[in-house]
Protein backbone atom coordinates (compact mmCIF):
# COMPACT_ATOMS: atom_id res chain seq x y z
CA UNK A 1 122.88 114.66 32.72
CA UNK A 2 122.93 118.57 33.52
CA UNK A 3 119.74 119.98 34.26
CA UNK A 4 118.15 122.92 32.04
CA UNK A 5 118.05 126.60 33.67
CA UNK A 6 114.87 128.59 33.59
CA UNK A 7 115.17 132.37 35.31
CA UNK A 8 111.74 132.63 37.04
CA UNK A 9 109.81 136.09 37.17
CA UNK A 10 107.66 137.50 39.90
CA UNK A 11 106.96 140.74 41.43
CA UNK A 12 110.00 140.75 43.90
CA UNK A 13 113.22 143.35 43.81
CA UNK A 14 115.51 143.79 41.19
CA UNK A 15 118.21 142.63 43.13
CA UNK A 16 116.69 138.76 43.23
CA UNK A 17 117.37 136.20 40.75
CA UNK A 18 116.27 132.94 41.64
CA UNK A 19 116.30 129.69 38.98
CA UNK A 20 114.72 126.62 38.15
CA UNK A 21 116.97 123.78 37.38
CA UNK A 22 114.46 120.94 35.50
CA UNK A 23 114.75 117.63 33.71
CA UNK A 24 116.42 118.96 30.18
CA UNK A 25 113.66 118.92 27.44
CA UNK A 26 110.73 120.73 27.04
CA UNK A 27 107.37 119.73 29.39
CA UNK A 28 109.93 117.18 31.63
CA UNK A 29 109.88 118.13 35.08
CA UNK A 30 110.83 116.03 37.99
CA UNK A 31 108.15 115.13 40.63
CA UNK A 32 109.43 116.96 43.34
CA UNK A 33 111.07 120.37 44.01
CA UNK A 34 113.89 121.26 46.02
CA UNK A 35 114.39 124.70 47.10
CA UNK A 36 117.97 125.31 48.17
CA UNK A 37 118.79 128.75 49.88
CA UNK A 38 118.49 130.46 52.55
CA UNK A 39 115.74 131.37 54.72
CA UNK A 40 114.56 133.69 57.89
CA UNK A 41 111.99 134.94 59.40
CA UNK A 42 111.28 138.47 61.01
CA UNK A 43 107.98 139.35 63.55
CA UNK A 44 106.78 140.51 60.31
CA UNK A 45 107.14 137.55 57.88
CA UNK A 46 103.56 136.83 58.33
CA UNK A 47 101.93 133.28 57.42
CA UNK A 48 101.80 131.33 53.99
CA UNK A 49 99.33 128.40 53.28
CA UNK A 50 100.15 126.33 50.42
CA UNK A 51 97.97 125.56 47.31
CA UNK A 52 95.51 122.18 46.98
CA UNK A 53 97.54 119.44 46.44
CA UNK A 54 100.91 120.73 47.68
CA UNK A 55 103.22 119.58 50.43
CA UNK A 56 105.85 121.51 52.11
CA UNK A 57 108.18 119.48 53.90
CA UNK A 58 110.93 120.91 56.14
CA UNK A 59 114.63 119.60 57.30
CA UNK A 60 114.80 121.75 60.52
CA UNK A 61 112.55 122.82 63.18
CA UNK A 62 110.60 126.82 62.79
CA UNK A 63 113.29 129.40 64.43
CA UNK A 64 116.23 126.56 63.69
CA UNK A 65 119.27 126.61 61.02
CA UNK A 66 120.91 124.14 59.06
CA UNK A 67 124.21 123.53 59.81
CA UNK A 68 126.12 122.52 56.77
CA UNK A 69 127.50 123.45 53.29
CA UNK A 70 126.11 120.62 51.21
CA UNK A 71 122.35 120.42 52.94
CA UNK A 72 121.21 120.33 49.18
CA UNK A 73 123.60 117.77 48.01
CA UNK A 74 122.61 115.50 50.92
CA UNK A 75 119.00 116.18 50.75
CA UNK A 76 119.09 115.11 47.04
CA UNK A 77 120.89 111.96 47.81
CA UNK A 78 119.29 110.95 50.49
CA UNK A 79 121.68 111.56 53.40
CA UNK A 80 119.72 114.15 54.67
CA UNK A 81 116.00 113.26 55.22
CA UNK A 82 112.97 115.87 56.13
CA UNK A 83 111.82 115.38 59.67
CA UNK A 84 108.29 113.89 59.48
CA UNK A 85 106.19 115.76 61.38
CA UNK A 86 107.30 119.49 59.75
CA UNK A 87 105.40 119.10 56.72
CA UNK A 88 102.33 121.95 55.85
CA UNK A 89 99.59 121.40 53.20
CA UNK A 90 96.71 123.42 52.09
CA UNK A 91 95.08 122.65 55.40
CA UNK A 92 97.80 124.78 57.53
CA UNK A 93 99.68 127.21 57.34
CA UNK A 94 104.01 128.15 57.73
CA UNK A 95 105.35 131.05 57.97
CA UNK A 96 106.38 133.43 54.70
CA UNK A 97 109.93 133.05 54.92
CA UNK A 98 111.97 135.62 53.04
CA UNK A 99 115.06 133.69 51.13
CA UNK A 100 118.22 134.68 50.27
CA UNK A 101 121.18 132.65 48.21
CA UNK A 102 122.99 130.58 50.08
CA UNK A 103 126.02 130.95 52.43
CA UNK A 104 126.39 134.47 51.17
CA UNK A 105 128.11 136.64 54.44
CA UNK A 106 131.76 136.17 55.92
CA UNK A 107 130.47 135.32 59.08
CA UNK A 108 129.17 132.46 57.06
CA UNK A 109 132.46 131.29 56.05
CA UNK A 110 134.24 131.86 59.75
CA UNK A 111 131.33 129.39 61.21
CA UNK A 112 132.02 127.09 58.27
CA UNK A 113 135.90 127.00 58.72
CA UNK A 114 135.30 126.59 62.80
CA UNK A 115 132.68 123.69 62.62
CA UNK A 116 134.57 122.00 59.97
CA UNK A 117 137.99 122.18 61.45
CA UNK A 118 139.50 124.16 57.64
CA UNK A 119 141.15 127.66 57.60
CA UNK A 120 138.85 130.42 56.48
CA UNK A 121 140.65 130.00 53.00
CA UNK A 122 139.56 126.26 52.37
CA UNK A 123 136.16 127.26 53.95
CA UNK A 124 135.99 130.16 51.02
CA UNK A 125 136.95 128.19 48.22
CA UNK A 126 134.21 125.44 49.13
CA UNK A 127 131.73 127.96 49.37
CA UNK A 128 132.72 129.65 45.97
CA UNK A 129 133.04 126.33 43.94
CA UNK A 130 129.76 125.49 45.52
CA UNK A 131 127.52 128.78 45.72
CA UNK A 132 128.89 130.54 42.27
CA UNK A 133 127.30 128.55 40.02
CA UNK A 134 125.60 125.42 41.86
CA UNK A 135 127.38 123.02 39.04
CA UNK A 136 127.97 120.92 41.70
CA UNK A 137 124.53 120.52 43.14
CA UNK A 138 123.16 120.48 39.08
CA UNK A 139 125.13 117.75 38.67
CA UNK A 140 123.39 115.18 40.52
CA UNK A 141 121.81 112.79 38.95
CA UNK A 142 118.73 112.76 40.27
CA UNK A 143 115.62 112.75 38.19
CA UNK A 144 113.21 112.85 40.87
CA UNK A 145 113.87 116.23 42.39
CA UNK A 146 114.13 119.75 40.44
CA UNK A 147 115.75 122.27 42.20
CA UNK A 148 114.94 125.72 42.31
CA UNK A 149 117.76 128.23 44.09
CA UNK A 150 117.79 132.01 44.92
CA UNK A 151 120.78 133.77 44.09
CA UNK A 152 120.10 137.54 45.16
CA UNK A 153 122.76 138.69 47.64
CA UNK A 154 120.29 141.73 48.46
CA UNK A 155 119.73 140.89 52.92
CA UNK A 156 116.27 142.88 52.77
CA UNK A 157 114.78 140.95 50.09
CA UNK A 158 111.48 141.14 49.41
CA UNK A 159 112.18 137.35 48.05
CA UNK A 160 109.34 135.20 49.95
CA UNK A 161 108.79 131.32 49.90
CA UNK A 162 105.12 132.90 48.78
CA UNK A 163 106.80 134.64 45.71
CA UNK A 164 108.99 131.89 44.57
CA UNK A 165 106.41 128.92 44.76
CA UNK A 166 103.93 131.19 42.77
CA UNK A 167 106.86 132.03 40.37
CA UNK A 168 107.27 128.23 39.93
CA UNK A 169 103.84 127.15 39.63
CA UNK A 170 103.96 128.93 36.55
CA UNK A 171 106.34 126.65 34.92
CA UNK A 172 104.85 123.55 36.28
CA UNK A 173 103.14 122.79 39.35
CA UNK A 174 105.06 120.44 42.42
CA UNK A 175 102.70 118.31 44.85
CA UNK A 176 105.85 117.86 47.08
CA UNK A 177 108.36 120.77 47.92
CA UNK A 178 111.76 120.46 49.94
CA UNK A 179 112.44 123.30 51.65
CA UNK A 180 116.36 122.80 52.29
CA UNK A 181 116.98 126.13 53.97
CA UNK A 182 117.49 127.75 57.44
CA UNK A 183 114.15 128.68 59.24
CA UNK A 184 115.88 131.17 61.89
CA UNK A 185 114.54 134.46 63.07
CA UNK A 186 116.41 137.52 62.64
């Protein structure tokens, strides 16, 4: 069963769009929240403590990236697991990354294409069936995870892991996000 699309609102640039993808029906929400994009970190990100009763849990170590197309996809099934000891709560703090959609430069593609053995033109049509409208990642039926996504293509977003949890929280409030996006400095 598709999942119903909610445009969240905050006080970030015009240029970002990012989306809640929840149980369909109104008040039915998942218990968990998986944020799929991508994510960075400057020496200016500065620090983010989450709210009482929420978890943060991680797939890759601070200053790492993740290294494939379908992260989402796998974390949602299973495949992919967060690492146990990279989770944050309200008693510590992570660091504000700034988020960006997903797999959005052609630098991305030409690492895709080289690490997965395809031609840059199989590399681009995976990441355009899989990035232009996440249909693919909606699709899986999975009841215990929403899935929230950014889709600004804007580099100097002022779109924070802050900003978008707030901008959740006031649809409906996670104890347990999955933060399926790359944690590398640039």
């Amino acid at each position: 069963m598709a999942k119903e699309q909610i445009e969240l609102r905050a006080d970030w640039d015009a240029l970002s769009r990012a989306y809640l993808f929840k149980q369909p029906g109104a008040g039915n929400y998942a218990n968990n929240c998986l944020i799929s994009c991508h994510g960075w970190y400057t020496t200016k990100s500065g620090t983010y403590t989450p709210n009482a009763n929420t978890t943060l849990h991680f797939y890759v170590d601070h200053g790492n990236t993740l290294d494939d197309l379908n992260n989402s996809r796998e974390a949602l099934s299973g495949i992919l697991a967060p690492r146990a000891n990279l989770s944050v709560d309200s008693n510590g703090n992570c660091t504000n990354y700034t988020l960006g959609k997903l797999q959005e430069h052609k630098s991305d593609i030409e690492g895709l294409a080289k690490r997965k053995g395809w031609t840059v033109d199989e590399a681009e049509d995976a990441m355009g069936a899989f990035g232009e409208t996440y249909r693919g990642l909606c699709g899986v039926n999975n009841t215990n995870f929403d899935i929230a996504t950014v889709r600004n293509r804007n580099i100097s977003s002022t779109l924070t892991l802050s900003k978008l949890i707030s901008a959740i929280e006031r649809e409906h409030h996670y104890a347990n996000y999955y933060c399926a996006f790359c944690r590398e400095m640039k």
